[in-house]
N, C-alpha and C. Protein backbone atom coordinates (compact mmCIF):
# COMPACT_ATOMS: atom_id res chain seq x y z
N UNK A 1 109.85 60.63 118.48
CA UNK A 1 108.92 59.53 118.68
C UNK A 1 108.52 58.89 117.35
N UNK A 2 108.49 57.69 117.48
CA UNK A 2 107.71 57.08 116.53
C UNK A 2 106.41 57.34 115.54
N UNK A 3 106.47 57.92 114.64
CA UNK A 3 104.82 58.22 113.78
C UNK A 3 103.65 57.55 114.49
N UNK A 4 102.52 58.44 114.69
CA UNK A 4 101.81 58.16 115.37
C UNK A 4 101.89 57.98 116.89
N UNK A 5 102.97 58.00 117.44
CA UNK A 5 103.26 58.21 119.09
C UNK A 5 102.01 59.29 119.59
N UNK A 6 101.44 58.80 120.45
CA UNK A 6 100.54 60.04 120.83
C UNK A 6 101.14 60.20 122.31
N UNK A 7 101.03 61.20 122.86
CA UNK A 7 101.50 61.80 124.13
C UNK A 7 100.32 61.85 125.03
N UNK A 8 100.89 61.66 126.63
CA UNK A 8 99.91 62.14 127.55
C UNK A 8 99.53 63.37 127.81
N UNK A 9 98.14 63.94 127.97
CA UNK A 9 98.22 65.13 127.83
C UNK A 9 98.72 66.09 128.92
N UNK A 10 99.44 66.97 128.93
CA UNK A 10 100.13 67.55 130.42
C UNK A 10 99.08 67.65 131.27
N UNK A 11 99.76 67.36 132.60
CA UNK A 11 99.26 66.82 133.60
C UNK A 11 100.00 67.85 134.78
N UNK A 12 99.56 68.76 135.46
CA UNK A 12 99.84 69.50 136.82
C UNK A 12 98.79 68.59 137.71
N UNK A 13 99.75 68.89 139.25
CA UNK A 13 98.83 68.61 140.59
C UNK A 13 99.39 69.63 141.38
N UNK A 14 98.39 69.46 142.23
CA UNK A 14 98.49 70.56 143.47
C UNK A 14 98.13 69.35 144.57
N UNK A 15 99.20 69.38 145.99
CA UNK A 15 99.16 68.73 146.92
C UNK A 15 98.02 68.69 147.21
N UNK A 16 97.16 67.57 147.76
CA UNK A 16 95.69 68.49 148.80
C UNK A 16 95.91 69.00 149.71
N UNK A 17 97.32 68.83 150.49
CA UNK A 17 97.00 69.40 151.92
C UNK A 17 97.48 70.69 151.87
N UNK A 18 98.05 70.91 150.63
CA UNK A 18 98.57 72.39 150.39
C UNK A 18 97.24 72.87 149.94
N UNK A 19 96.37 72.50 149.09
CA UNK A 19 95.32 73.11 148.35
C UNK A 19 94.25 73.40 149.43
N UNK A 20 94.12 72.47 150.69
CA UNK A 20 93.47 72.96 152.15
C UNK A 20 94.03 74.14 152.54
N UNK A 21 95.05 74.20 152.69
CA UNK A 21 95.77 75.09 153.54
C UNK A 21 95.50 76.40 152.61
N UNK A 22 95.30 76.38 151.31
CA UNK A 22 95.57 77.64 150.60
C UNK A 22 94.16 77.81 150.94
N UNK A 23 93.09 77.36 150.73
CA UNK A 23 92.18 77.30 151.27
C UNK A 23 91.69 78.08 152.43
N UNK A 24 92.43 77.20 153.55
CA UNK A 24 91.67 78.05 154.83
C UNK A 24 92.21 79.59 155.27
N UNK A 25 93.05 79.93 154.39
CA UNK A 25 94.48 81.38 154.37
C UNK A 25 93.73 82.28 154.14
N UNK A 26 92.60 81.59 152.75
CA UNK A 26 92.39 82.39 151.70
C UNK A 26 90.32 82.56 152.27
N UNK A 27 90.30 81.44 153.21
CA UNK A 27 88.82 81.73 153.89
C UNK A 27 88.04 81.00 152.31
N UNK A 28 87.76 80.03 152.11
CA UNK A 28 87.71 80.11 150.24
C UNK A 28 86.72 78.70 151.46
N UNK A 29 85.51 79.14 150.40
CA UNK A 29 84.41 77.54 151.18
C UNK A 29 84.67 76.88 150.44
N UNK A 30 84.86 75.51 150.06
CA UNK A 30 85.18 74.84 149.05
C UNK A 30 83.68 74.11 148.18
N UNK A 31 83.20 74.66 149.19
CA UNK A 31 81.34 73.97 148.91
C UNK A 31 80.50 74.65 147.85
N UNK A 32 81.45 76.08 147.58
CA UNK A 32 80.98 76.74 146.56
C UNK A 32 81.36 76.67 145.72
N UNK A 33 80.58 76.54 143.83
CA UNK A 33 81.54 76.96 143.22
C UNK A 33 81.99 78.19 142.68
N UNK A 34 83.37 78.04 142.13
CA UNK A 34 84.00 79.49 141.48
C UNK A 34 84.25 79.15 140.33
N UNK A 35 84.29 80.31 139.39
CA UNK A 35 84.22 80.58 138.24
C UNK A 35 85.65 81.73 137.94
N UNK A 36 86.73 80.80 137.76
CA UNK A 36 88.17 81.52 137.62
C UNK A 36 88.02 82.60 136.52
N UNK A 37 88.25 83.68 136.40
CA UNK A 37 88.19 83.91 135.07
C UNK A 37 90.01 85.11 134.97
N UNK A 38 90.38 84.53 133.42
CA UNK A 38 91.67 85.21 133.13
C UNK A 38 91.55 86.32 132.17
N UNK A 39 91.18 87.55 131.90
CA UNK A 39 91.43 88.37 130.80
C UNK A 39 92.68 88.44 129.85
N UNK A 40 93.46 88.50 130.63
CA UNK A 40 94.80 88.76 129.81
C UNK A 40 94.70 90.54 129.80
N UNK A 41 95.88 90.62 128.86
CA UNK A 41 95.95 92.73 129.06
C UNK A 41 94.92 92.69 128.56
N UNK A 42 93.50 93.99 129.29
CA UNK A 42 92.31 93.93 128.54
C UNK A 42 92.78 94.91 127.17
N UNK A 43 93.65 95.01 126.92
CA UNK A 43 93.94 96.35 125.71
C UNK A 43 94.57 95.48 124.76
N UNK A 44 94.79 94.11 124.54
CA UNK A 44 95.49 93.41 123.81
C UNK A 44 94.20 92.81 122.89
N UNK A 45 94.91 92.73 121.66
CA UNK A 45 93.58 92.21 120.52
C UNK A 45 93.47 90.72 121.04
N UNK A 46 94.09 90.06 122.18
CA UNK A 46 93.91 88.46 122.23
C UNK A 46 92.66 88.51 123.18
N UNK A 47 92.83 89.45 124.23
CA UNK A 47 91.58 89.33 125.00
C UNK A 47 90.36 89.43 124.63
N UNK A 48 89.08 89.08 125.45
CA UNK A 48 87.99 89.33 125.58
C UNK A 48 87.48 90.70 125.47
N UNK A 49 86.35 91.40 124.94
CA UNK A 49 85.52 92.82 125.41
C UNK A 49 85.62 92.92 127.10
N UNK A 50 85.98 93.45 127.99
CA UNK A 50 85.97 93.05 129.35
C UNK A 50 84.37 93.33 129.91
N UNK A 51 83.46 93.95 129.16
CA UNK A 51 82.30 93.83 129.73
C UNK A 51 81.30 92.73 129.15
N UNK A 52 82.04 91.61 128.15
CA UNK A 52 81.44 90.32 128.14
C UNK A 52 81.74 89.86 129.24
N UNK A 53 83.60 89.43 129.75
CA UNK A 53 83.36 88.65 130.90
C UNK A 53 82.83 89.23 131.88
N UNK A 54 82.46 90.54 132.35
CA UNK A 54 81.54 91.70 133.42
C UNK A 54 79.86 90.71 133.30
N UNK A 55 79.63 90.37 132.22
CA UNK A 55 78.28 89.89 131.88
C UNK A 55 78.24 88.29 132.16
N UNK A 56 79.24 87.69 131.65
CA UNK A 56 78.68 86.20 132.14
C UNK A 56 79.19 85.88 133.52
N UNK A 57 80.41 86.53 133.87
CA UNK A 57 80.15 86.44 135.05
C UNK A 57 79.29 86.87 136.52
N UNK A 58 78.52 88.25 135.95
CA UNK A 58 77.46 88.71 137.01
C UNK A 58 76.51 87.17 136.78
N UNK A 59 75.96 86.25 135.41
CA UNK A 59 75.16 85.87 135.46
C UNK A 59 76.11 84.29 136.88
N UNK A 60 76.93 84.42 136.84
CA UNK A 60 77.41 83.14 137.67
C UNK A 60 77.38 83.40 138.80
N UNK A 61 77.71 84.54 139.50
CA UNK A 61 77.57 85.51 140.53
C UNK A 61 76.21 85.05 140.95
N UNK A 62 75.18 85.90 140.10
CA UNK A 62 73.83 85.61 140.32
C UNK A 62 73.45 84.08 140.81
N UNK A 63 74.15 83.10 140.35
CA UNK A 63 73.94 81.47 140.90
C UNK A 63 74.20 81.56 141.95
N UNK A 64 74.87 81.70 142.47
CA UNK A 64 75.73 81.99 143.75
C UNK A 64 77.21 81.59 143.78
N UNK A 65 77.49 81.50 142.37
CA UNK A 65 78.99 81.22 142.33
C UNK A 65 80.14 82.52 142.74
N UNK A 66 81.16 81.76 143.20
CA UNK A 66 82.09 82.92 143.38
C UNK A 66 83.19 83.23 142.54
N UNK A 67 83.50 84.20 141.98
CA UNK A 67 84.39 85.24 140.65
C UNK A 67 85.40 85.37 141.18
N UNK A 68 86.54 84.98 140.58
CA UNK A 68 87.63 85.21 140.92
C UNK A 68 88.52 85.14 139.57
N UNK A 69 89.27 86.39 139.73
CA UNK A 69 89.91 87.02 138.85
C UNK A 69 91.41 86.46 139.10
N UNK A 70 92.21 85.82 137.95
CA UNK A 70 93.33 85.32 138.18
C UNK A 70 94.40 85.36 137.10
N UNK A 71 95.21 85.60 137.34
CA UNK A 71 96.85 86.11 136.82
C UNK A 71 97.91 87.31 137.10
N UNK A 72 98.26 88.38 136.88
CA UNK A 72 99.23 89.22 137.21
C UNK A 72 98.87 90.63 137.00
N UNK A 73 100.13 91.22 136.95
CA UNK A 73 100.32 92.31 136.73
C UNK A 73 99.08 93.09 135.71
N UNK A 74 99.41 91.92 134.37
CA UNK A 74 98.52 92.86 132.63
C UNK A 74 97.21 92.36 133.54
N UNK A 75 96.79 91.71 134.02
CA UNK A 75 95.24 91.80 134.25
C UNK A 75 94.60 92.71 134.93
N UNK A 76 95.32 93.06 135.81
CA UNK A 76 95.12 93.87 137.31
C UNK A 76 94.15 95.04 136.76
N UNK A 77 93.74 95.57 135.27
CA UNK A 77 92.95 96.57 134.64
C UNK A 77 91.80 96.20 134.17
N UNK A 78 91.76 94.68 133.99
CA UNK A 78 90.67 93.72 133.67
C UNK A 78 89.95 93.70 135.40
N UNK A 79 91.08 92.90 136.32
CA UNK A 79 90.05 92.83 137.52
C UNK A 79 89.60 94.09 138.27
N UNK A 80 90.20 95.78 138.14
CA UNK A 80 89.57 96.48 138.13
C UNK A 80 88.30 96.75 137.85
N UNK A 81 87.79 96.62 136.63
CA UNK A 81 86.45 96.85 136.51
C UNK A 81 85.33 95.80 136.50
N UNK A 82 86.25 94.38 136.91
CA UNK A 82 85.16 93.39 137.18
C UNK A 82 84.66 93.45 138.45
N UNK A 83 85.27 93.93 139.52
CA UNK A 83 85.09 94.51 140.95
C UNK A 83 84.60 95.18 140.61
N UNK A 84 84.77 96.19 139.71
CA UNK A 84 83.79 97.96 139.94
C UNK A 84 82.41 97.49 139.75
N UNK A 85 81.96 96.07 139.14
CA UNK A 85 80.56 95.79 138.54
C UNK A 85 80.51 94.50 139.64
N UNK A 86 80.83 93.79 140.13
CA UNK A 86 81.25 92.95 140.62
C UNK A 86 81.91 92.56 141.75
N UNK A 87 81.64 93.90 142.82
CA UNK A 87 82.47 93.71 143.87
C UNK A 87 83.23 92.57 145.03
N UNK A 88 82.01 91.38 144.88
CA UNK A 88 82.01 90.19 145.86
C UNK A 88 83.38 89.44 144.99
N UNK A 89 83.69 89.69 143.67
CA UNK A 89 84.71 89.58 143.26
C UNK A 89 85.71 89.32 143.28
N UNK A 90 86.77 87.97 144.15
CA UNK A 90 87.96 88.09 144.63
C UNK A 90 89.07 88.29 143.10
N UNK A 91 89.71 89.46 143.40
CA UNK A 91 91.10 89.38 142.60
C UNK A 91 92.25 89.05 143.37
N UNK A 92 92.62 88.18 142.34
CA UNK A 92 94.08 87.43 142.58
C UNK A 92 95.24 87.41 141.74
N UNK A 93 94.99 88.98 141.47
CA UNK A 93 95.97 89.69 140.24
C UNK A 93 97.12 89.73 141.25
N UNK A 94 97.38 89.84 142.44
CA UNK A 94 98.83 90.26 142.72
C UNK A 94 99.69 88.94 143.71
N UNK A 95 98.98 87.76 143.26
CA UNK A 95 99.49 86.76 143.82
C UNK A 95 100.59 86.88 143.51
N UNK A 96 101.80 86.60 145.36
CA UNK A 96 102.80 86.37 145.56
C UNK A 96 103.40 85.38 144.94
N UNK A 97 103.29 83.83 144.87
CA UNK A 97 103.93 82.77 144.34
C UNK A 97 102.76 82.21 142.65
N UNK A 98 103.87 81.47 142.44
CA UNK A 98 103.20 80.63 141.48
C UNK A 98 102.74 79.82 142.17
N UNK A 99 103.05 79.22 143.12
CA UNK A 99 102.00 77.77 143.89
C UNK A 99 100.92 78.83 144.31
N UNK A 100 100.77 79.84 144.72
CA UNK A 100 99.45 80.35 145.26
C UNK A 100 98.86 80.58 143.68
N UNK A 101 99.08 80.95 142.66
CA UNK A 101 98.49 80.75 141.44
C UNK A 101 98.23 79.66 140.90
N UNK A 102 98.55 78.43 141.28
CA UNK A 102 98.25 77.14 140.76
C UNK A 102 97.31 76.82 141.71
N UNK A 103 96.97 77.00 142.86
CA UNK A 103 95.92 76.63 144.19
C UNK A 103 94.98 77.40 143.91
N UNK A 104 95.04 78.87 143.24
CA UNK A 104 93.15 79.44 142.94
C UNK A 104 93.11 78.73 141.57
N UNK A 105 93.76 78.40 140.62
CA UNK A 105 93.11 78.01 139.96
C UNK A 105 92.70 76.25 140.11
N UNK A 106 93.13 75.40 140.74
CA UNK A 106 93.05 73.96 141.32
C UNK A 106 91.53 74.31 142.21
N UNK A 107 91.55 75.50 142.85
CA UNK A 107 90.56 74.99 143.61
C UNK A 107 89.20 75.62 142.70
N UNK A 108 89.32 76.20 141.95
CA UNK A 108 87.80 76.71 141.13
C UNK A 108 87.52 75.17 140.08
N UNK A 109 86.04 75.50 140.14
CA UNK A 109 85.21 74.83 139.37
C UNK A 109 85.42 74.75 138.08
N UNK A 110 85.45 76.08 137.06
CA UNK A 110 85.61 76.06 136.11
C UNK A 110 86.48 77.59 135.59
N UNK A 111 87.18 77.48 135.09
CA UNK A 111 88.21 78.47 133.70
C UNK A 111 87.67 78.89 132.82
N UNK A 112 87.38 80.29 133.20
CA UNK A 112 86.88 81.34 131.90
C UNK A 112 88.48 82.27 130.81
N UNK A 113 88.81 82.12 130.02
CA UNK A 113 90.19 82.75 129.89
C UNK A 113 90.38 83.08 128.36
N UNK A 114 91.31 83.52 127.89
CA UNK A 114 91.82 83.94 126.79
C UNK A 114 93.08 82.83 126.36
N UNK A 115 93.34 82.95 125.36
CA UNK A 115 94.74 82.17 124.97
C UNK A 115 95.74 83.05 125.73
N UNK A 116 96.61 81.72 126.66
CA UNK A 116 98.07 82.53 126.99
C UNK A 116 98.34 81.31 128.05
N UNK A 117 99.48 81.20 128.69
CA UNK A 117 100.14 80.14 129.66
C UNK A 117 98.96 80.22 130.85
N UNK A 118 98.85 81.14 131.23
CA UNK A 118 97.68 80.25 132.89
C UNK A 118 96.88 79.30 132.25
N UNK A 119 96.25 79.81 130.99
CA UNK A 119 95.18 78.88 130.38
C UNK A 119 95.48 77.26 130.16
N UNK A 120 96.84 76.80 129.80
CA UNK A 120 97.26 76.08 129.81
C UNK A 120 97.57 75.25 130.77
N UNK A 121 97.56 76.17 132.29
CA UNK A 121 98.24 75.44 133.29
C UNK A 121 96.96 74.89 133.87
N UNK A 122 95.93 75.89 133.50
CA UNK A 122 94.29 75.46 134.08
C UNK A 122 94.04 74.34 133.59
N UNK A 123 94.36 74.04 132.33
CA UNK A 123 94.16 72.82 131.49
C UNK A 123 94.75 71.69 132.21
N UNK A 124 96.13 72.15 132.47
CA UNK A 124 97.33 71.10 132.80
C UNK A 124 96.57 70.33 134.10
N UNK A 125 95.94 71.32 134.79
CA UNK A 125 95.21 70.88 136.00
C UNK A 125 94.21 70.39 136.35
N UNK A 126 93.57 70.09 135.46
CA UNK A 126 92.68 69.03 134.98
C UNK A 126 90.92 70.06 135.32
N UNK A 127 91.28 71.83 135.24
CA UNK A 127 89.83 72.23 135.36
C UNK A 127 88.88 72.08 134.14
N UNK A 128 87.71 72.14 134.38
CA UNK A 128 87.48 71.83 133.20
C UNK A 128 87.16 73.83 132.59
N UNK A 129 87.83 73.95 131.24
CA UNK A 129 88.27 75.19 130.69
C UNK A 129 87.30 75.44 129.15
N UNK A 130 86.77 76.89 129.43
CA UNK A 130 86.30 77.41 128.01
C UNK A 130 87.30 78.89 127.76
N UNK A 131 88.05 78.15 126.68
CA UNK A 131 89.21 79.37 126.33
C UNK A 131 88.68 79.61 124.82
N UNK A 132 88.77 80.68 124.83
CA UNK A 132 88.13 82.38 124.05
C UNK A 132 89.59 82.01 122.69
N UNK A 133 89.65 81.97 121.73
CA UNK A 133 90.78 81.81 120.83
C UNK A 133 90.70 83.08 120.07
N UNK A 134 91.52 83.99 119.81
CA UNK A 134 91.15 84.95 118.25
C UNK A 134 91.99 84.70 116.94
N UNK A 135 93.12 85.34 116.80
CA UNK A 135 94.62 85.16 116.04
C UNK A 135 94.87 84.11 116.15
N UNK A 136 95.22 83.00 117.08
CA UNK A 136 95.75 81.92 117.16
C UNK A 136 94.83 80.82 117.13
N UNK A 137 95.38 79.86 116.21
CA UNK A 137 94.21 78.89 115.78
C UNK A 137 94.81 77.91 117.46
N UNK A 138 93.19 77.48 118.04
CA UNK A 138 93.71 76.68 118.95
C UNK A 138 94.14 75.22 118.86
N UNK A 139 93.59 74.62 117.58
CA UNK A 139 94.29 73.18 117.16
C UNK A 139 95.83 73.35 117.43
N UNK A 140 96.69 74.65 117.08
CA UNK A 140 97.78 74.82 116.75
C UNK A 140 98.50 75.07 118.88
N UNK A 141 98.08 76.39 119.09
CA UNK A 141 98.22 76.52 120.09
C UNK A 141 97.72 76.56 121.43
N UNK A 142 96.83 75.66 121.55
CA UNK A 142 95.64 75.39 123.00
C UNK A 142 96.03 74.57 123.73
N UNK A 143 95.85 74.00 124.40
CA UNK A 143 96.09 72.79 125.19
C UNK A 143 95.31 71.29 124.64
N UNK A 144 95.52 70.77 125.15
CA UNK A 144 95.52 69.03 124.20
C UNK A 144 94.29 68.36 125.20
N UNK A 145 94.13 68.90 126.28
CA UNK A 145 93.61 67.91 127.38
C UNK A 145 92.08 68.10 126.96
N UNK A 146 91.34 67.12 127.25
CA UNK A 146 90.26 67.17 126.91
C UNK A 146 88.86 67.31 127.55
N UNK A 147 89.00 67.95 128.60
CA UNK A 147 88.19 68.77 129.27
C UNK A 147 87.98 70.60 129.09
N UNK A 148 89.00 70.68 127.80
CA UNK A 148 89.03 71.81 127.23
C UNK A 148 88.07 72.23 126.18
N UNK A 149 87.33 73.12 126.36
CA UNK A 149 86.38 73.54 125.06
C UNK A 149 87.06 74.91 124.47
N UNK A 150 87.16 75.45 122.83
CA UNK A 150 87.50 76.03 122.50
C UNK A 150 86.58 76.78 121.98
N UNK A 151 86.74 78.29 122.28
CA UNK A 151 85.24 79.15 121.73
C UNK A 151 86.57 80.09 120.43
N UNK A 152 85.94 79.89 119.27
CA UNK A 152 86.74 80.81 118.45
C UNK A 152 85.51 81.79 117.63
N UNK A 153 85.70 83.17 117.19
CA UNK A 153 85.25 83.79 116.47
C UNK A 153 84.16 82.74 114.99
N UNK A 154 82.87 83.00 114.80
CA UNK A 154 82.77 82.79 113.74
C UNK A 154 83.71 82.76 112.42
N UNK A 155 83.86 81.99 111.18
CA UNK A 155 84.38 82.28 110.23
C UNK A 155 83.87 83.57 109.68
N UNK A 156 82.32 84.14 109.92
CA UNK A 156 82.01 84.57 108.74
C UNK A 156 81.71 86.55 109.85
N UNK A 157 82.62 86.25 110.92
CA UNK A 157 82.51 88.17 110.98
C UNK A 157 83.63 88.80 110.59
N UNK A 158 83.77 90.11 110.36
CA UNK A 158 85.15 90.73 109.88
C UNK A 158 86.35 90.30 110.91
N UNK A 159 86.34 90.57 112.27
CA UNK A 159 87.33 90.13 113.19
C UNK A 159 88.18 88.75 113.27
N UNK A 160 87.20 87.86 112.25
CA UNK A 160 87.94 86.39 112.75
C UNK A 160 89.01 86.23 112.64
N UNK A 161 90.19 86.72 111.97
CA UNK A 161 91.54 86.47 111.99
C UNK A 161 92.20 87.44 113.26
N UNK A 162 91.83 87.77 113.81
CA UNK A 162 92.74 89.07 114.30
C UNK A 162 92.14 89.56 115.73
N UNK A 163 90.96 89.07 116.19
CA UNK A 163 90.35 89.30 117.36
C UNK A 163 89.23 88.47 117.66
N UNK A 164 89.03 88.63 119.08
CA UNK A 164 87.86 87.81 119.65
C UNK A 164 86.45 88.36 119.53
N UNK A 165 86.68 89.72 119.08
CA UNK A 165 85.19 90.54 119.41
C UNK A 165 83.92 89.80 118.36
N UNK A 166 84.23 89.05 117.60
CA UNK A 166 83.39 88.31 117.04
C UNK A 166 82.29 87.07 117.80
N UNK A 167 83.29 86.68 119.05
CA UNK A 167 82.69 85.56 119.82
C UNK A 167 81.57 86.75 121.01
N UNK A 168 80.28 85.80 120.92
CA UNK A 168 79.05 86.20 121.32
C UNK A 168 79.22 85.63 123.01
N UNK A 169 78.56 86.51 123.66
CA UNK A 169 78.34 86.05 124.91
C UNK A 169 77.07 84.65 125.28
N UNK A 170 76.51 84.58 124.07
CA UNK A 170 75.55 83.39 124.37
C UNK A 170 76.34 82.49 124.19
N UNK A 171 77.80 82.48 123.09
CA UNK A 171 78.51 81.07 123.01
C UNK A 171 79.14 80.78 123.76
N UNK A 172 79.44 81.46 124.73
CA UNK A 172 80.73 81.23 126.11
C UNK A 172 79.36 80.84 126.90
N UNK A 173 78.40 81.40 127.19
CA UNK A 173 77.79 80.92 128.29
C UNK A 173 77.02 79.15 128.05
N UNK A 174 76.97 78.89 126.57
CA UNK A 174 76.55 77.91 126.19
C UNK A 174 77.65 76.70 126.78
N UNK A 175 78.88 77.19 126.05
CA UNK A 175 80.00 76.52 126.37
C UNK A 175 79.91 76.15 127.77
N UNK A 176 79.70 77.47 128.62
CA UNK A 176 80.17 77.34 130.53
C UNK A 176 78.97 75.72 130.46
N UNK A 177 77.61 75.94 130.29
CA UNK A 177 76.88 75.49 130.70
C UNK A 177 77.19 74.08 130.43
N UNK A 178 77.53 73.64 129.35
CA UNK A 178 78.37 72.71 128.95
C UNK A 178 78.83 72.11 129.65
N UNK A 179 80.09 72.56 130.31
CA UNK A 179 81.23 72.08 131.13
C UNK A 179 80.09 71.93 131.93
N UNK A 180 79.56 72.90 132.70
CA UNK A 180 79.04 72.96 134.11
C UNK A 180 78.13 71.38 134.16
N UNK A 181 77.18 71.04 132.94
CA UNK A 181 76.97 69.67 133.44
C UNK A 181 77.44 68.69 133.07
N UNK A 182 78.78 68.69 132.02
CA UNK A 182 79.75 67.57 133.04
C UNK A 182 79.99 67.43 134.36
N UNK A 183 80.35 68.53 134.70
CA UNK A 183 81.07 68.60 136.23
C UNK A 183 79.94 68.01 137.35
N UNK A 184 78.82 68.01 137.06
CA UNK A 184 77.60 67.59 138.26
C UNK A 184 77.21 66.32 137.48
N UNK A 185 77.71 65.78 137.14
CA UNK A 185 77.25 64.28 136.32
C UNK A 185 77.98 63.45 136.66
């Protein structure tokens, strides 16, 4: 491209009448909101402490939002113990298709997550997303779309190059709150 070419930012959709249908399968009220959230392997230095997201999400819970745990296999130890604290909790660690993984995350309100591809596709999908960065600078590797907020480690704790455990649970919930009144505005 030409210097200065700027690009559209990726763009996913989900049918509506598929996103109904996943919907009424899945018993999912659409009147509520949910609060997606992705750990990634909780044993990997990219993820979250898993009893931060245990904490901001009881406080969303407590709204009356509904938790739902989303990606595969490496999470399935993350949504373990967000259920064990968190039971009303839907996990959607062992979704069959990728279209049923693109429909929980299309139909939630907002994306709680770590750096890695769902995060991206949440982006792609126009939710509005607060992704957790540690090692990877997110200018470099985040998504472009701009309903994305990026929470990275302070510069000034020992972890900032190399992990997330530096990022505070008041800054993600600041962040959520953030998004959250875009989304009602």
């Amino acid at each position: 491209p030409a210097a200065g070419t700027e690009w559209p930012a990726p763009r996913l959709v989900v049918d509506p009448a598929e996103l109904g249908e996943w919907r009424q399968r899945h018993k999912i009220d659409a009147g509520r909101p949910a609060l997606a959230l992705y750990t990634a392997d909780i044993e990997n230095f990219r993820s979250w402490p898993i009893e931060r997201f245990i904490s901001v999400a009881r406080d969303h819970h407590d709204r009356g939002w509904a938790i739902w745990i989303v990606g595969g296999p490496r999470e399935r130890a993350g949504a373990v113990k967000i259920r064990a604290a968190i039971p009303e909790a839907i996990d959607f660690t062992s979704t069959p298709s990728i279209a049923d993984a693109m429909c929980q995350i299309a139909a939630s309100t907002m994306f709680l997550g770590v750096d890695g591809g769902i995060s991206h596709a949440a982006a792609a999908l126009n939710v509005p997303c607060a992704l957790i960065y540690g090692l990877n600078r997110p200018y470099v590797h985040g998504p472009v779309n701009s309903h994305v907020r990026f929470i990275e480690p302070p510069l000034s704790t020992p972890s900032w190059v190399k992990d997330t455990r530096g990022i505070s649970e008041t800054r993600v919930r600041e962040v959520l709150a953030g998004l959250s009144a875009g989304i009602h505005n």
